[in-house]
Protein backbone atom coordinates (compact mmCIF):
# COMPACT_ATOMS: atom_id res chain seq x y z
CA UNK A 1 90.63 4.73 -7.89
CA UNK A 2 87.53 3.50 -9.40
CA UNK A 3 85.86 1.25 -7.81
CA UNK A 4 83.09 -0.62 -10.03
CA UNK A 5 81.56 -2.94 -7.30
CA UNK A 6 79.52 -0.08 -5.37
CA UNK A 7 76.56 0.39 -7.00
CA UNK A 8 75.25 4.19 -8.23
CA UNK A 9 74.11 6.09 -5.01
CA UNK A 10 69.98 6.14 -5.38
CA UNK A 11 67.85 8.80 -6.08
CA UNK A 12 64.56 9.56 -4.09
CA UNK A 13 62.22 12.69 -5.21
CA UNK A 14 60.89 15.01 -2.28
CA UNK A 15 58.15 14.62 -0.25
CA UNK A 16 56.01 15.74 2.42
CA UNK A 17 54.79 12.64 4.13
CA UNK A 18 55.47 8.66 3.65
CA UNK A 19 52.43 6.87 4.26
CA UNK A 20 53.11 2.63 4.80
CA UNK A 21 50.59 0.36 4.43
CA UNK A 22 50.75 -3.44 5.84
CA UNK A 23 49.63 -5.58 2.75
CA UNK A 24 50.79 -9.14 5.35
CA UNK A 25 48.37 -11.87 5.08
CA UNK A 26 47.53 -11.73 8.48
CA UNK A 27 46.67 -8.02 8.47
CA UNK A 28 43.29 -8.69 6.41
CA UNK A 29 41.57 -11.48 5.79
CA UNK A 30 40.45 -11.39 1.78
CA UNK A 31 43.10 -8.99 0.59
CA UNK A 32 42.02 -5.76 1.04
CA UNK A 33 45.09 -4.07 2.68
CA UNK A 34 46.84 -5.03 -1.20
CA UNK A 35 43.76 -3.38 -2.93
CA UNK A 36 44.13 -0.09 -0.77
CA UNK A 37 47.89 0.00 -1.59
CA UNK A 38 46.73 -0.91 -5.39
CA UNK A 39 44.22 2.40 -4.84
CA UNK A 40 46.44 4.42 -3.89
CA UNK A 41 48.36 5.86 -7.13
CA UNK A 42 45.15 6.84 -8.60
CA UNK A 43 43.50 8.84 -5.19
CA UNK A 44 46.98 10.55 -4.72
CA UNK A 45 46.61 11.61 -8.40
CA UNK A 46 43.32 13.14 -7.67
CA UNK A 47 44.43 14.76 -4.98
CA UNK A 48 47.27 15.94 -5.99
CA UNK A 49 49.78 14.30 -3.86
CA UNK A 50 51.94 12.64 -6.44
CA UNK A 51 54.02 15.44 -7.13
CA UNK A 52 54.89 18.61 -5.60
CA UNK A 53 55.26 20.26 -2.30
CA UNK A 54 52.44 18.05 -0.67
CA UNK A 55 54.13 14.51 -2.54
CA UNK A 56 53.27 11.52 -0.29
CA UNK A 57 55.33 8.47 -0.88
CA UNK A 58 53.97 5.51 -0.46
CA UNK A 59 55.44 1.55 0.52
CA UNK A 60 54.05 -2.11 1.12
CA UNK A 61 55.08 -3.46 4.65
CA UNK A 62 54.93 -7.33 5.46
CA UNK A 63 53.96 -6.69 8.47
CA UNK A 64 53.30 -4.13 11.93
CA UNK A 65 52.48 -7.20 14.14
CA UNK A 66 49.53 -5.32 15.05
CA UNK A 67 47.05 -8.27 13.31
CA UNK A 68 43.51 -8.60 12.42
CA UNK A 69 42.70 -4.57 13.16
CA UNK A 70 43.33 -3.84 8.89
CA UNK A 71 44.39 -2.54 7.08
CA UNK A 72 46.70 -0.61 9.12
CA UNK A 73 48.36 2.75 7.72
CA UNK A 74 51.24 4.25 9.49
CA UNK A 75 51.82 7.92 8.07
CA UNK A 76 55.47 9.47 8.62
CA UNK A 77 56.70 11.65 9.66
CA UNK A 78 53.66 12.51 11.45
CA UNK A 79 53.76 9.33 13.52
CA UNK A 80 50.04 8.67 13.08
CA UNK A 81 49.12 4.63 13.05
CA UNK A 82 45.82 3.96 11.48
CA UNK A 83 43.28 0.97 12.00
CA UNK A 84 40.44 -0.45 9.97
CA UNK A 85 41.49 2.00 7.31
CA UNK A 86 38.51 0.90 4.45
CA UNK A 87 38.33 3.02 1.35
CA UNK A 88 35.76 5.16 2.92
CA UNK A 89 38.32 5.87 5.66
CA UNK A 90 41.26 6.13 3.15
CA UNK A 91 39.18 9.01 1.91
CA UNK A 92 38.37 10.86 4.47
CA UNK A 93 42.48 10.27 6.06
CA UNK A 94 43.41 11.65 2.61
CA UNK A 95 41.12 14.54 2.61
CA UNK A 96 41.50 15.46 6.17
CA UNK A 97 45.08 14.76 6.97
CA UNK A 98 47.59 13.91 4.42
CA UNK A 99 45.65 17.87 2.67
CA UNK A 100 44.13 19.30 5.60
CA UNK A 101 46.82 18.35 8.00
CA UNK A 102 44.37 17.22 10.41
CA UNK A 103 45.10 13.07 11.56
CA UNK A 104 41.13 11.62 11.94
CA UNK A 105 40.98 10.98 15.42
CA UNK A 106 38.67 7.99 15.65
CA UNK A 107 40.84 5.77 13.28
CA UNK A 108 43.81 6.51 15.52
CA UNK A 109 45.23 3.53 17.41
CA UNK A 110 49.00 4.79 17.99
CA UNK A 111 51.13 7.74 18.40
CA UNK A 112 54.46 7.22 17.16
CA UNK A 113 57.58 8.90 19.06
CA UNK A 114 57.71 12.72 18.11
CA UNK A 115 53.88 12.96 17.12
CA UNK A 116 53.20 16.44 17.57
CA UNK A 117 49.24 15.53 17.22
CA UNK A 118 47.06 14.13 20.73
């Protein structure tokens, strides 16, 4: 029987790590945690994250209740929550971790469950 009321099962590429960024109202004051996200595209181009073995995916949150410290970055699977993540510090989390595999230890605020990194 065909049943035309479930939609088409999605499709999602591969990829190495999700990285989620709270663009909430509360989580910066002027809008910066939107104009990270907005970066985003354009630094994982450069790096070479948007495609490939080392893909990172990337989503808007509304919000990680964890206010006023923003932006805040959570990267999966890795479990690694990131404060006061400016575009300086994107860099630098970018070059470091998300390529280098190495989280940036003094923008750490949480360790999710499973994070294999102290």
């Amino acid at each position: 029987m065909n049943d035309t009321t479930i939609p088409e099962k999605p499709k999602l590429g591969d990829y190495k790590r999700h990285l989620l960024v709270c663009t909430g109202p509360r989580c910066t004051q002027n809008g910066e945690s939107q104009a990270l996200f907005d970066s985003l595209g354009a630094k994982f181009k450069a790096a070479g994250l948007d495609k490939g073995a080392l893909r990172v995916k990337r989503t808007r949150t509304a919000c990680f209740a964890t206010c006023k410290a923003g932006p805040i970055v959570c990267v999966q699977p890795d479990g690694v929550w990131y404060y006061n993540v400016t575009e300086a510090n994107l860099d630098r989390i970018i070059e470091q971790h998300l390529l280098g595999g190495a989280p940036v230890d003094e923008l750490i605020f949480h360790h999710g469950p499973g994070c294999e990194y102290d």
